[in-house]
Protein backbone atom coordinates (compact mmCIF):
# COMPACT_ATOMS: atom_id res chain seq x y z
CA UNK A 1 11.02 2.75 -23.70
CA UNK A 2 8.69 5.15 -22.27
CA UNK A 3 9.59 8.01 -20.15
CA UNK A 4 7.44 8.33 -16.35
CA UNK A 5 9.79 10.44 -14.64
CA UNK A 6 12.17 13.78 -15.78
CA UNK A 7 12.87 15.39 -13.16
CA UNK A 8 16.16 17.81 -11.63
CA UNK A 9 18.35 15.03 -10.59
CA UNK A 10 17.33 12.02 -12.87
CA UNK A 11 15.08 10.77 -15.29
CA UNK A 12 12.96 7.04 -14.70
CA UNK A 13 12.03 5.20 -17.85
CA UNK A 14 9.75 1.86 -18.23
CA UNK A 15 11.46 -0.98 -21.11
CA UNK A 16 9.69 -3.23 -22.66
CA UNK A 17 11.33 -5.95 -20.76
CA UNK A 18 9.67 -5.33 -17.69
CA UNK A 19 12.13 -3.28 -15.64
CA UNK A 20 12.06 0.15 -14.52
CA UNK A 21 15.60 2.03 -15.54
CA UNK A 22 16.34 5.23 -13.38
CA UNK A 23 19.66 7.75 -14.71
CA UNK A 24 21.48 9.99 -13.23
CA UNK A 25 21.66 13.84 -14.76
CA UNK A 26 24.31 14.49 -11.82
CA UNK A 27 25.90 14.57 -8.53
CA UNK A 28 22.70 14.80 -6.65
CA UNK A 29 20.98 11.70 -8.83
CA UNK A 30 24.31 9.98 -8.17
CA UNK A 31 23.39 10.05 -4.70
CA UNK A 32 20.02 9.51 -4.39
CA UNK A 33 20.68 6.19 -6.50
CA UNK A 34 22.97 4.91 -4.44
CA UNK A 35 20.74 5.70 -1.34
CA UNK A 36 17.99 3.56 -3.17
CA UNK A 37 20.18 0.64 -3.71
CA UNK A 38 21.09 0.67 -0.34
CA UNK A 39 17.41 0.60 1.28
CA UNK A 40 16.05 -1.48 -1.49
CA UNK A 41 19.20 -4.31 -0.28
CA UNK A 42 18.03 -3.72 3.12
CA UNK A 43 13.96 -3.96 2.59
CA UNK A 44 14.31 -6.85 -0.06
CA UNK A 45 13.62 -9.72 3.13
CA UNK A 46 10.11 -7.92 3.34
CA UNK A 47 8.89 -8.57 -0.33
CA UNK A 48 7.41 -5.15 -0.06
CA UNK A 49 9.59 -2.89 -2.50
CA UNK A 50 10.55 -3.48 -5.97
CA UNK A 51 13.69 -6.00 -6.81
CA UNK A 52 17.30 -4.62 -7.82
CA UNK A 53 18.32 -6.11 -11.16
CA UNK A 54 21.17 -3.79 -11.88
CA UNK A 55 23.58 -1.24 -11.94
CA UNK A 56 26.02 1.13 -14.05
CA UNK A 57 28.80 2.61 -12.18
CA UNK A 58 29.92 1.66 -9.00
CA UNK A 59 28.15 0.88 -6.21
CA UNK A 60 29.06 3.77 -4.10
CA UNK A 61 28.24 6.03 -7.23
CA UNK A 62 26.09 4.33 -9.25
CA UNK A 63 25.07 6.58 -12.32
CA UNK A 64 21.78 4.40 -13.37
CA UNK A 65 20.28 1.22 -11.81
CA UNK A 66 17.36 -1.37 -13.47
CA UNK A 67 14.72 -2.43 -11.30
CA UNK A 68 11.78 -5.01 -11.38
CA UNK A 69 8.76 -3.05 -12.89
CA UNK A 70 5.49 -3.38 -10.07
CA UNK A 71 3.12 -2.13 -12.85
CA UNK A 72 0.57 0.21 -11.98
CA UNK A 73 -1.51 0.85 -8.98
CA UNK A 74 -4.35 -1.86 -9.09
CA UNK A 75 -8.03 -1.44 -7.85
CA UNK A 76 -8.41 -2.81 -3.94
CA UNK A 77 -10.44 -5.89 -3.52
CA UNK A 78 -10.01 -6.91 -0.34
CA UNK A 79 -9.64 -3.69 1.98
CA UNK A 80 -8.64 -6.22 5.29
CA UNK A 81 -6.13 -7.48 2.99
CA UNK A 82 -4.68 -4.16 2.12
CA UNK A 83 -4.44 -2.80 6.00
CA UNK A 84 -3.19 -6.14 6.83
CA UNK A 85 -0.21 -5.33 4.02
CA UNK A 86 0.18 -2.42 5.11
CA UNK A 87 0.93 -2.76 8.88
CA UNK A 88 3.78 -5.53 7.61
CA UNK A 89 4.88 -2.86 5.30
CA UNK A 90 5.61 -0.42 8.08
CA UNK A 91 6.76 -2.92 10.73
CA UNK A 92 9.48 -3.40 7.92
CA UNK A 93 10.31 0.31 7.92
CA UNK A 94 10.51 0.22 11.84
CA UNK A 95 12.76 -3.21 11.98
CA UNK A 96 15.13 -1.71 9.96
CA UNK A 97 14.90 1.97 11.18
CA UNK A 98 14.54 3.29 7.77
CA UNK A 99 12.26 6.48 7.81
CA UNK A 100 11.04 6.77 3.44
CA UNK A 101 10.17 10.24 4.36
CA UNK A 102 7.66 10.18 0.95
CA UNK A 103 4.95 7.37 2.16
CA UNK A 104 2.44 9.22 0.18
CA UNK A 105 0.21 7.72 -2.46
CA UNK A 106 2.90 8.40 -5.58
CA UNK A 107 5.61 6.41 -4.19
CA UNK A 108 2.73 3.29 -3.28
CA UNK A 109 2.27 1.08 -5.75
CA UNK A 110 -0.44 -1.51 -4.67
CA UNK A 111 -0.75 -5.16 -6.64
CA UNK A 112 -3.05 -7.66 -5.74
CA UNK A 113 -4.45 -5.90 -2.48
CA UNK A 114 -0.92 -5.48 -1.34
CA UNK A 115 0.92 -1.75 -1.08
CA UNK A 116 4.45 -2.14 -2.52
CA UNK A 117 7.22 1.35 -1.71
CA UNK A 118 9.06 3.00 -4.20
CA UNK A 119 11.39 6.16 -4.39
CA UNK A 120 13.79 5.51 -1.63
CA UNK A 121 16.33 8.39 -3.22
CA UNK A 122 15.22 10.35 -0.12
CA UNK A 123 15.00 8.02 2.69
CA UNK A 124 16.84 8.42 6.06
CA UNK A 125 18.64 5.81 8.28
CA UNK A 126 17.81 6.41 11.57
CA UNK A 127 20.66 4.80 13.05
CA UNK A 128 23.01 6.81 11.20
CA UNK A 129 24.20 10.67 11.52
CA UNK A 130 22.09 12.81 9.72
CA UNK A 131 23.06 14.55 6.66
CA UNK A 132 19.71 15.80 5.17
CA UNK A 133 16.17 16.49 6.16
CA UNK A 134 14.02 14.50 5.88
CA UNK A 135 11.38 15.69 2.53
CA UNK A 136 7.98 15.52 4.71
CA UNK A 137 8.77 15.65 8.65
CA UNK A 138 5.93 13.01 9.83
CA UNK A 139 6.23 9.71 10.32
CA UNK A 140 5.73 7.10 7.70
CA UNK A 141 3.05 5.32 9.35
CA UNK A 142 1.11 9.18 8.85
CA UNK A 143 0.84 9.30 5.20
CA UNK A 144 1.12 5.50 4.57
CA UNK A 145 -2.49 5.24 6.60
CA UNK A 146 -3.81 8.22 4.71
CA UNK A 147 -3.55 6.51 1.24
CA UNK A 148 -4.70 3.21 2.48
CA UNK A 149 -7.87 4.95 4.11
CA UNK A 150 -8.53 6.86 0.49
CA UNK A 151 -9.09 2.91 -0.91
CA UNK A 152 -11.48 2.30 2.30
CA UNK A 153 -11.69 1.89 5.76
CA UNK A 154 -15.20 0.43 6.01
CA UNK A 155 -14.50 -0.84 10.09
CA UNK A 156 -13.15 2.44 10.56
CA UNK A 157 -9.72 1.06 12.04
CA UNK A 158 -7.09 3.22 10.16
CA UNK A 159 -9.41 6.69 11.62
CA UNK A 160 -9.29 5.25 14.78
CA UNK A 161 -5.82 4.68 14.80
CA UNK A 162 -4.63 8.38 13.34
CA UNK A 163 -6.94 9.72 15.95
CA UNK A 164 -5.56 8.06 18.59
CA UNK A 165 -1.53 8.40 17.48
CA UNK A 166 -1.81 11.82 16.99
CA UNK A 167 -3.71 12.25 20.36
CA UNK A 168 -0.34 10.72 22.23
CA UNK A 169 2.10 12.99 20.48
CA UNK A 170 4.86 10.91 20.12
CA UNK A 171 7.41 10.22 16.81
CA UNK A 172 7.68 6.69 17.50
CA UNK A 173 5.95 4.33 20.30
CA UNK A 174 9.53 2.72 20.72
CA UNK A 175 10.32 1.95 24.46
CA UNK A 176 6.35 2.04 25.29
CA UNK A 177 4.03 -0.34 25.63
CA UNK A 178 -0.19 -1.05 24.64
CA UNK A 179 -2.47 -3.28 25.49
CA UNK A 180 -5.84 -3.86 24.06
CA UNK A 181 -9.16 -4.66 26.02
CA UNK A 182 -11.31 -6.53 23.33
CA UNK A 183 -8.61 -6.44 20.61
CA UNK A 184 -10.60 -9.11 18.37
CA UNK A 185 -8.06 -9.57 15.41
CA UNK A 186 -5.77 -7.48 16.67
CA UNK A 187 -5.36 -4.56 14.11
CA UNK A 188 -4.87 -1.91 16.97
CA UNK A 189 -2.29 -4.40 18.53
CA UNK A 190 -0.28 -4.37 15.02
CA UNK A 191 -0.39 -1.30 14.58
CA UNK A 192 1.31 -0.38 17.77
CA UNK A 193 3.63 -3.28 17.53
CA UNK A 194 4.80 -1.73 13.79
CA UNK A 195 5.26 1.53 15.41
CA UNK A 196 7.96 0.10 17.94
CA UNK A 197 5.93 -0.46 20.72
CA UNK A 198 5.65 -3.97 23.49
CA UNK A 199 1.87 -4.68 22.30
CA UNK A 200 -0.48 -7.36 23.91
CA UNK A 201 -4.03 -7.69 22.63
CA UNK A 202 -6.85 -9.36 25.22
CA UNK A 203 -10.05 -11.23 24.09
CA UNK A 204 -12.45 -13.34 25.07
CA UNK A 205 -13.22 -15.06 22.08
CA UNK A 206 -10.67 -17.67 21.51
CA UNK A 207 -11.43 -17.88 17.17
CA UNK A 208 -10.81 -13.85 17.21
CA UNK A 209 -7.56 -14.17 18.94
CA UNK A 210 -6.78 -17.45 16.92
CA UNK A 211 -7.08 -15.14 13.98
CA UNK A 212 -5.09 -12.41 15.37
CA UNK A 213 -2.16 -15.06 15.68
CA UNK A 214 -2.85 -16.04 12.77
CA UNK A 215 -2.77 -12.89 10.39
CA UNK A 216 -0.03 -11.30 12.18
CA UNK A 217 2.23 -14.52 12.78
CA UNK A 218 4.89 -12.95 10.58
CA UNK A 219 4.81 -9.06 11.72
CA UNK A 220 8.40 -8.40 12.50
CA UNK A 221 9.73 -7.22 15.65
CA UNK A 222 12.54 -4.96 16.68
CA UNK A 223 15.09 -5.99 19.21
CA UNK A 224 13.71 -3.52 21.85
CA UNK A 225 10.03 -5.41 21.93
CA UNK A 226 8.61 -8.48 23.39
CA UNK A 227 6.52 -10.62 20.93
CA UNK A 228 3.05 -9.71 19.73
CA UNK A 229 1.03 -11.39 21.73
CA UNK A 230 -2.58 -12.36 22.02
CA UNK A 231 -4.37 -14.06 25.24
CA UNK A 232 -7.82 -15.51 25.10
CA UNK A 233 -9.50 -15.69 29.14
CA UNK A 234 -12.24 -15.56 30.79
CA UNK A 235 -13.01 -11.89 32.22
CA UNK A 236 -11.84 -13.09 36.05
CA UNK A 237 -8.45 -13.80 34.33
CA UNK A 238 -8.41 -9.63 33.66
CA UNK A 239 -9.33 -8.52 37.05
CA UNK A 240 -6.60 -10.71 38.74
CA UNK A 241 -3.75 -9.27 35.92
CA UNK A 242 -1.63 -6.06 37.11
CA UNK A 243 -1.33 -3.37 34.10
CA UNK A 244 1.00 -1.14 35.61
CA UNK A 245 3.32 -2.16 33.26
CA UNK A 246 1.04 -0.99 30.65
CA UNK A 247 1.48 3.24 28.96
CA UNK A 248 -1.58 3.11 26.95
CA UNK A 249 -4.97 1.22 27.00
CA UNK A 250 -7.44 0.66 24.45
CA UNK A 251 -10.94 -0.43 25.27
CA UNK A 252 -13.07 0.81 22.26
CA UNK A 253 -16.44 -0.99 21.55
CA UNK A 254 -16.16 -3.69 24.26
CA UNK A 255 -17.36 -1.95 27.54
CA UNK A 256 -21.31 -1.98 26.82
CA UNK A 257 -20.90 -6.19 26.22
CA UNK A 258 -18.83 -6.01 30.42
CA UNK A 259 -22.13 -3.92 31.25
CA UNK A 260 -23.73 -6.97 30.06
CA UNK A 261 -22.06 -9.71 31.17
CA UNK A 262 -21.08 -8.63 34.77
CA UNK A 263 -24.12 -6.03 35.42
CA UNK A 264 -23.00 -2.30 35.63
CA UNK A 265 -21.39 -2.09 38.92
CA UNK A 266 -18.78 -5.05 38.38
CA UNK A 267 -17.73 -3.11 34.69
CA UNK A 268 -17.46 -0.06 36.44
CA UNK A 269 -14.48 -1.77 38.70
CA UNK A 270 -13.31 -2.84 35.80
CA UNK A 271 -12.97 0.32 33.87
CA UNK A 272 -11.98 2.11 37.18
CA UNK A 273 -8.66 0.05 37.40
CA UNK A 274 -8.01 0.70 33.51
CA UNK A 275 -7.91 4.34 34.30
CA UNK A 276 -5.78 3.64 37.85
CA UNK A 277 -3.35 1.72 36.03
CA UNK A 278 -2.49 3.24 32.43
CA UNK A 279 -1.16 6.22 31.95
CA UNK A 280 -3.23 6.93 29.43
CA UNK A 281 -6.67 5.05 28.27
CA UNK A 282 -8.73 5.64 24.96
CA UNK A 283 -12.44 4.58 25.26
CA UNK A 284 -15.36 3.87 22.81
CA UNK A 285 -18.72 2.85 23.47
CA UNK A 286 -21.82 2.57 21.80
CA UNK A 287 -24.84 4.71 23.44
CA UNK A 288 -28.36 3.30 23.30
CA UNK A 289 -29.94 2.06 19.90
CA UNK A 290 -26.28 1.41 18.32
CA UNK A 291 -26.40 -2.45 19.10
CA UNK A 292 -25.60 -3.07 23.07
CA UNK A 293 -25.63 0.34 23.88
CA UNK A 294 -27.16 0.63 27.37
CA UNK A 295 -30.25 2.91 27.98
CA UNK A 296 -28.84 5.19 30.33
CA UNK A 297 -26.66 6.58 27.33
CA UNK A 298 -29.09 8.39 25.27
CA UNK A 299 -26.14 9.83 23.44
CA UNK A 300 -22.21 10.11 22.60
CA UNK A 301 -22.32 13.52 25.37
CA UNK A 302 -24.44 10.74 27.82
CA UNK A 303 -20.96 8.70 27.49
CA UNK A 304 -18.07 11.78 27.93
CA UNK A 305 -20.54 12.74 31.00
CA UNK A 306 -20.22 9.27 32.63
CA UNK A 307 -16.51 9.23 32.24
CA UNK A 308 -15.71 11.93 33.72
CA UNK A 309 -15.60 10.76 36.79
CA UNK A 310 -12.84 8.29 36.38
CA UNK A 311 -10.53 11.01 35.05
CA UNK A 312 -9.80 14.09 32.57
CA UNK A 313 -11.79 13.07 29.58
CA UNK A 314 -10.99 14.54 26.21
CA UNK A 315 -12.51 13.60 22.55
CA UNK A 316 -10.25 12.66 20.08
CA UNK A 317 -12.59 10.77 17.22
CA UNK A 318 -15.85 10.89 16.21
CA UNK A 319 -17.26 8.44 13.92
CA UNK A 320 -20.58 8.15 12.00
CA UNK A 321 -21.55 4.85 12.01
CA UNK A 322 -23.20 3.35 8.42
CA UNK A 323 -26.57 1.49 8.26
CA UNK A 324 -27.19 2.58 12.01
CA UNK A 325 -28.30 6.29 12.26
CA UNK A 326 -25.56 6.09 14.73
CA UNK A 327 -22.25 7.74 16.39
CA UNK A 328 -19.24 6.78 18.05
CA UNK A 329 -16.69 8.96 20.19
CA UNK A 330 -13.30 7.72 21.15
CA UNK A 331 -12.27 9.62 24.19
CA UNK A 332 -9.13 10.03 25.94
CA UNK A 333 -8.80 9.18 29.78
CA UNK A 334 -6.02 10.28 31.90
CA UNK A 335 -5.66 10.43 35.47
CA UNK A 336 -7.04 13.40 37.39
C-alpha cells in the first residue's frame, strides 16, 4: 500500500490490487466521503470518473470507501481527442447540475487521450440548498479548459472559447441560445451546448457538419435545451433564416471566404443582419497575406476599423497564428 494523500480530513492510499482506498480521520472526512459516493453514483452513466467498489460504514456516513485506481496522468496523443473528452466531460457536470468546484489539473486524471475527474469531497449540487462554498468560485468549464490547453491547443479553439465566455459574463449559458456561422466540426457549438445553452452550428460543407454529428452524437443535453444541431445549406438558405431567436453569434474565420463567394457588397448584408439580429456577435477574420484575407485589410486594426460601423466593437482575443507570420483578433459586436 502506498500512501498519495494525508491530508486534515482523510488520508488516500493506492493497494496493490488496483483500487484507490480513501479513510476518514473525522467528522469532516466522514462527510466529504459520503459527498463523493454520492456524485461518483450520479456521474458513473458518463464513464468519466473513477468506479465505486466499496464502502465501510454506512452509506450516509461512510468512514472509508475503495475505488477503481485510473493510474496516472498519461502523455496526450491526440489533442482533438482530448477537447472532444473534455466537452462530454463537462456536458456531464451540466446534465446533472453538479458544480466539482476543483476542475484543476490535480483532480484530472487523463488515460488514453481522455480526462477522467476525481476528488468530488467538495462538489456542490446545484439543485440543492447550499450548505458550503464552493472551494474555487468559477465555473468548472474555467479551469477544466485551462488544463486541457496546458497539453495543447494547436487550432486555438479552447483560447477562443475562454476569450469569448469570459467576454459575456455569465455563470452558466443556461436559458440562452448560440449559433455558429461556419461552425465546421462544431467545437464552439459543444462547447456552448455543455455550458447549458440551445446551440445550432451552420456550414456549408456537408462532410464538416457530417463530422460534427458525428463526434458529438452522444453530448448530453439538459431538459431546458433543444438538441445540438448542425445544418449544412447553401448560403441563400442563411439569408432567408430569421436569428432573432438567436443571444450570441459566432462568425470567426468564415467572413473573408462570403467576401469571396458573394463579392464584398452581398457579405456586407450578410454580416449587417448578424449584428441586427444577435444580441451579441463575436467576429474573426483573417487580414491580407493570412490565407483569404482580402487586400483592403492590411492588418488586424484594418479589420476593428471596418467593423465599426456595424456596431460597438471591442477586442476580446488576439491570436498569433504559427507557420504564417500572422494575427488574428476576435472582436465583440454589439448593437450601437
Amino acid at each position: 500500500m502506498t500512501l498519495l494523500k494525508d491530508q486534515i480530513h482523510m488520508t488516500t492510499h493506492r493497494e496493490d490490487n488496483g483500487r484507490i482506498v480513501k479513510a476518514a480521520k473525522d467528522a469532516e472526512g466522514v462527510f466529504h466521503l459520503s459527498q463523493e459516493m454520492a456524485f461518483l453514483a450520479t456521474m458513473a452513466p458518463s464513464g468519466y470518473v473513477a468506479t465505486l467498489m466499496d464502502f465501510v460504514g454506512a452509506v450516509e456516513a461512510p468512514h472509508g470507501i475503495e475505488l477503481t485506481d485510473l493510474g496516472d496522468t498519461e502523455e496526450v496523443t491526440n489533442t482533438d481527442e482530448l477537447l472532444t473528452h473534455a466537452i462530454h466531460l463537462l456536458a456531464w457536470l451540466t446534465q446533472f447540475r453538479i458544480h466539482h468546484g476543483d476542475l484543476t489539473a490535480p483532480n484530472i486524471i487523463i488515460r488514453g487521450n481522455k480526462p477522467y475527474a476525481i476528488d468530488f469531497g467538495e462538489s456542490i449540487d446545484l439543485d440543492a440548498p447550499p450548505t458550503r462554498q464552493s472551494k474555487r468560485p468559477e465555473p468548472d468549464w474555467f479551469h477544466l479548459l485551462q488544463a486541457m490547453e496546458a497539453h495543447g491547443d494547436p487550432r486555438r479553439i479552447i483560447r477562443r472559447w475562454l476569450a469569448i465566455r469570459e467576454s459575456l459574463g455569465t455563470a452558466s449559458l443556461e436559458g440562452k441560445s448560440l449559433m455558429d456561422f461556419g461552425c465546421h466540426e462544431g467545437y464552439m457549438v459543444a462547447l456552448a451546448a455543455a455550458d447549458g445553452a440551445n446551440a445550432l452550428g451552420w456550414d456549408i460543407d456537408q462532410i464538416v457538419c457530417g463530422n460534427a454529428r458525428t463526434r458529438w452524437a452522444e453530448l448530453p443535453m439538459t431538459e431546458k435545451q433543444f438538441r445540438l444541431t448542425f445544418l449544412h445549406h447553401d448560403i441563400d438558405y442563411f439569408r432567408r433564416q430569421s436569428m432573432k431567436n438567436y443571444d450570441v453569434g459566432l462568425c470567426l474565420s468564415v467572413y473573408p471566404y462570403l467576401i469571396q463567394q458573394l463579392g464584398e457588397d452581398h457579405a456586407r448584408l450578410i454580416l449587417a443582419k448578424m449584428v441586427t439580429n444577435f444580441d451579441v456577435l463575436f467576429f474573426e477574420a483573417q487580414s491580407s497575406g493570412d490565407g483569404p484575407g482580402p487586400a483592403f485589410w492590411g492588418d488586424q486594426a484594418a479589420v476593428g476599423h471596418y467593423l465599426t460601423v456595424f456596431g460597438n466593437v471591442e477586442q476580446v482575443c488576439r491570436l498569433t497564428i504559427a507557420g504564417r507570420n500572422a494575427e488574428r483578433i476576435t472582436w465583440k459586436i454589439t448593437k450601437n
